[in-house]
N, C-alpha and C. Protein backbone atom coordinates (compact mmCIF):
# COMPACT_ATOMS: atom_id res chain seq x y z
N UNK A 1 0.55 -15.97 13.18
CA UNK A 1 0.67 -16.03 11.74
C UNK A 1 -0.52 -15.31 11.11
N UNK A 2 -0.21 -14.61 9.92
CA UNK A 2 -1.26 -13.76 9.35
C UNK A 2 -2.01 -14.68 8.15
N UNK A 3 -2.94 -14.75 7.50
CA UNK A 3 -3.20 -15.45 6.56
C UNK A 3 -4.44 -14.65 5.79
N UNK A 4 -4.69 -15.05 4.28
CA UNK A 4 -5.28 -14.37 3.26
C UNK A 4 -6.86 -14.53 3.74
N UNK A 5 -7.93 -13.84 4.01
CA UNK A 5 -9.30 -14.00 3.93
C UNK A 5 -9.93 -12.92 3.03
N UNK A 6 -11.03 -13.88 2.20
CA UNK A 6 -11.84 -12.68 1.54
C UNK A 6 -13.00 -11.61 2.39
N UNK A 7 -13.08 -10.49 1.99
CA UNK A 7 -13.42 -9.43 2.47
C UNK A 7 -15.44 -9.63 2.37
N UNK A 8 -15.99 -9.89 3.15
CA UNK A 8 -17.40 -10.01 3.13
C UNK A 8 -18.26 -8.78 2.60
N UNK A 9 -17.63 -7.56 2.80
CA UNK A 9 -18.34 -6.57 2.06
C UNK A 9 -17.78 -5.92 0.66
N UNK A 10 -16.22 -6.26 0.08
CA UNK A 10 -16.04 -5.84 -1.04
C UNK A 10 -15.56 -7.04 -2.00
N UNK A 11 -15.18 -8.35 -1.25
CA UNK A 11 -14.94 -9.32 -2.31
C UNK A 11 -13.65 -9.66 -2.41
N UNK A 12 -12.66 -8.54 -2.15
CA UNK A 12 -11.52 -8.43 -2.08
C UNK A 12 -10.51 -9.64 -1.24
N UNK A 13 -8.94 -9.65 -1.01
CA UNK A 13 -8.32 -10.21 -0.21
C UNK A 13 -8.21 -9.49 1.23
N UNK A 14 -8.45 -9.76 2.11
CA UNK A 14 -7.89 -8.99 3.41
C UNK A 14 -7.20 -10.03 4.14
N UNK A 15 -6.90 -9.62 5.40
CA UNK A 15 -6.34 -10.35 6.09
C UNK A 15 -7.00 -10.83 8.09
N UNK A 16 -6.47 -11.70 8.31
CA UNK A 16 -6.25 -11.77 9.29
C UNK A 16 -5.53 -12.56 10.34
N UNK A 17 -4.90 -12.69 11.48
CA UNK A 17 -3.85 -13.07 12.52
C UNK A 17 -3.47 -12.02 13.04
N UNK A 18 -2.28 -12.65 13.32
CA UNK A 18 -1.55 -11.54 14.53
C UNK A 18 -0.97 -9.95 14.42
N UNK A 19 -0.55 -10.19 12.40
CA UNK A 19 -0.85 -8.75 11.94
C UNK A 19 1.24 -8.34 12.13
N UNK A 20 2.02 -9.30 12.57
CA UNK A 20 3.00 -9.40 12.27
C UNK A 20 3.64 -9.83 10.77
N UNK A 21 3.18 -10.62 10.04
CA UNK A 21 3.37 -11.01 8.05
C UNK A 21 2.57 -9.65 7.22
N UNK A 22 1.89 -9.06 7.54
CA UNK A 22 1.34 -8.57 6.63
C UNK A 22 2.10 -7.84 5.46
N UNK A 23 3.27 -7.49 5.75
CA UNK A 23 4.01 -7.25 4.43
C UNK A 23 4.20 -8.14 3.32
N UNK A 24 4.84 -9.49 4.18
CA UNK A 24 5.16 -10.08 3.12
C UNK A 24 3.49 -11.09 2.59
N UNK A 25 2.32 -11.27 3.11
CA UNK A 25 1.17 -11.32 2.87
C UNK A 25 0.84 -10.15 1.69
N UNK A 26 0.76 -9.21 2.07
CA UNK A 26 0.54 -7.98 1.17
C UNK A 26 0.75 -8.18 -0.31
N UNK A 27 2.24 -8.42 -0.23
CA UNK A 27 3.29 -8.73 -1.39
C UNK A 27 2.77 -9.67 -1.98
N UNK A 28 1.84 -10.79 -1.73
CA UNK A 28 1.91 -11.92 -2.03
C UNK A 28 0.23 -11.79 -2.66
N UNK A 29 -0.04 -11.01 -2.89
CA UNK A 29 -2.07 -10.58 -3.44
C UNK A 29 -1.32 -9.74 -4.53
N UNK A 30 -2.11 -10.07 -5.47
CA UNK A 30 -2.09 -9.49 -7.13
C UNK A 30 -2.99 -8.49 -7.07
N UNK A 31 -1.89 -6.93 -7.41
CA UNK A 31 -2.20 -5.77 -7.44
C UNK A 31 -3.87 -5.41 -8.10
N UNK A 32 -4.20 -4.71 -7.20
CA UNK A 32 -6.04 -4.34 -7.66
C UNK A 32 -6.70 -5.09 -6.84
N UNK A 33 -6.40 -6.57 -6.28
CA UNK A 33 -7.01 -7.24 -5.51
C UNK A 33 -6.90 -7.35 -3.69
N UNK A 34 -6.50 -6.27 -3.50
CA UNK A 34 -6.27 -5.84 -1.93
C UNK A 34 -7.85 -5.31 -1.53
N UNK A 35 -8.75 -5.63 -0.47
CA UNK A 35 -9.39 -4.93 0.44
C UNK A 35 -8.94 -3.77 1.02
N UNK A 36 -9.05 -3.02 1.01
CA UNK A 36 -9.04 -1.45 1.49
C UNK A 36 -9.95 -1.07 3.04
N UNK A 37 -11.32 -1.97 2.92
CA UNK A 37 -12.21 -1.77 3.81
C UNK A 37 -11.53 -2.27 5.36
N UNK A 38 -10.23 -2.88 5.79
CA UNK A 38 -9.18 -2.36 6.97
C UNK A 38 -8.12 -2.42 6.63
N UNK A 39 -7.53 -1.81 7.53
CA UNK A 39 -6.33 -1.03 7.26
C UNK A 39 -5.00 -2.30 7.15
N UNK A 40 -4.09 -1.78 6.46
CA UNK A 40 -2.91 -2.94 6.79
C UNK A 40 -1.90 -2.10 7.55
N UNK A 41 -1.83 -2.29 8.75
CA UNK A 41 -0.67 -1.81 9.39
C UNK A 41 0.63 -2.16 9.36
N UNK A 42 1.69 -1.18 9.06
CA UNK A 42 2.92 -1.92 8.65
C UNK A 42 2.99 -1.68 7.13
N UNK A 43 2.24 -1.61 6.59
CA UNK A 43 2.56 -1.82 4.95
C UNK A 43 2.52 -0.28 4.65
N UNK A 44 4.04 -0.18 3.63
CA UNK A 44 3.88 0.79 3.04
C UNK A 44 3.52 0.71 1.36
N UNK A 45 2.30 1.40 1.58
CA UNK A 45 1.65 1.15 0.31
C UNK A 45 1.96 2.19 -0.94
N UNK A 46 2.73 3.20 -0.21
CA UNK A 46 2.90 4.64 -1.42
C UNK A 46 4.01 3.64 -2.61
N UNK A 47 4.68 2.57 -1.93
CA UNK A 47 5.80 2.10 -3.00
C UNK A 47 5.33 1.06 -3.64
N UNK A 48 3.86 0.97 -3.79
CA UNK A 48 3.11 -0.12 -4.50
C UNK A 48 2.63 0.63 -5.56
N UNK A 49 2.97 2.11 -6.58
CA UNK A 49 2.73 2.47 -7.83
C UNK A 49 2.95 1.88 -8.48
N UNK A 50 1.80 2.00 -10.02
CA UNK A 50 2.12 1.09 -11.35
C UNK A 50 3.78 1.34 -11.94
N UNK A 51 4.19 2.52 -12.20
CA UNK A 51 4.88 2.83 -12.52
C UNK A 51 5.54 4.18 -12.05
N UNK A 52 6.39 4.17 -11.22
CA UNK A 52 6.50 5.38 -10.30
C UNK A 52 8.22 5.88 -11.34
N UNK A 53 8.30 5.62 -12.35
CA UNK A 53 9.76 6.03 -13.14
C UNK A 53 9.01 7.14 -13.91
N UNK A 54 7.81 6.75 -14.07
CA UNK A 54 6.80 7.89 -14.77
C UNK A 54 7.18 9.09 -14.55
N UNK A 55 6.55 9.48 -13.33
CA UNK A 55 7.14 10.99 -12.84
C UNK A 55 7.73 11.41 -12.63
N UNK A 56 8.05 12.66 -13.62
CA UNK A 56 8.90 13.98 -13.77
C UNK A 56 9.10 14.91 -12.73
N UNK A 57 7.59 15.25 -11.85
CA UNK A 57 7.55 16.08 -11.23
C UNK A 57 7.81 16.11 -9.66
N UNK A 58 8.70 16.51 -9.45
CA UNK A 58 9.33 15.97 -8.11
C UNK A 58 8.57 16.88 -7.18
N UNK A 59 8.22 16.78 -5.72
CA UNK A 59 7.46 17.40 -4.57
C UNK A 59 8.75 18.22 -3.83
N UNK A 60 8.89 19.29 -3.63
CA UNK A 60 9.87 19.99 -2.76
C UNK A 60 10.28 18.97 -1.24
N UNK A 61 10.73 18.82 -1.18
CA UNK A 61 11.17 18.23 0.90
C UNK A 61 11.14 19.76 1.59
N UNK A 62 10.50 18.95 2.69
CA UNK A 62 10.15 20.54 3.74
C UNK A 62 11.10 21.07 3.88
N UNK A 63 12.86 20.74 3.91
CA UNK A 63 14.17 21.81 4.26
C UNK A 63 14.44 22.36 2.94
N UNK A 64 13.52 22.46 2.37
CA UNK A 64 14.23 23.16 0.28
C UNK A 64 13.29 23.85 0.53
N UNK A 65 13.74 25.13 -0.40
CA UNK A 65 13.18 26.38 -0.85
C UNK A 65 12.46 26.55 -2.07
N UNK A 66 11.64 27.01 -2.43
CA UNK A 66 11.03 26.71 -3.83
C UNK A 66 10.77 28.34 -3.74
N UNK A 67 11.20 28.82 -5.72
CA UNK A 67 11.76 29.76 -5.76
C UNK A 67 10.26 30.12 -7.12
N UNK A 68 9.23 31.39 -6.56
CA UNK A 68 8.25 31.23 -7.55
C UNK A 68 8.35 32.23 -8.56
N UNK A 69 8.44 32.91 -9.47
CA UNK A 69 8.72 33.61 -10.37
C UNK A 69 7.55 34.50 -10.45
């Protein structure tokens, strides 16, 4: 079982156990308050934006062509 510990050098939430929960652990810490100083394996963090409806500007996918003028 994984469970919440604070981070001794930034203050933050981190974790530690077996490193199997950490998603739903992750999920469960109020955004801004994650430790960074180790890693969370398993968690995908790119889908933790404030607001990701924001952006307009879409990134090409490596099989598309981008056409420059």
């Amino acid at each position: 079982m994984c469970i919440r510990v604070t981070c001794k050098q930034c203050g933050k939430y981190s974790w530690s156990g077996c490193g199997k929960h950490l998603a739903s652990l992750y999920a469960n810490i109020e955004e801004g308050k994650h430790c960074m100083c180790k890693s969370w394996p398993g968690v995908n963090m790119i889908n933790q934006q404030t607001n990701p409806s924001a952006s307009t500007n879409e990134t090409p996918k490596a099989d598309e062509a981008t056409i420059v003028a």
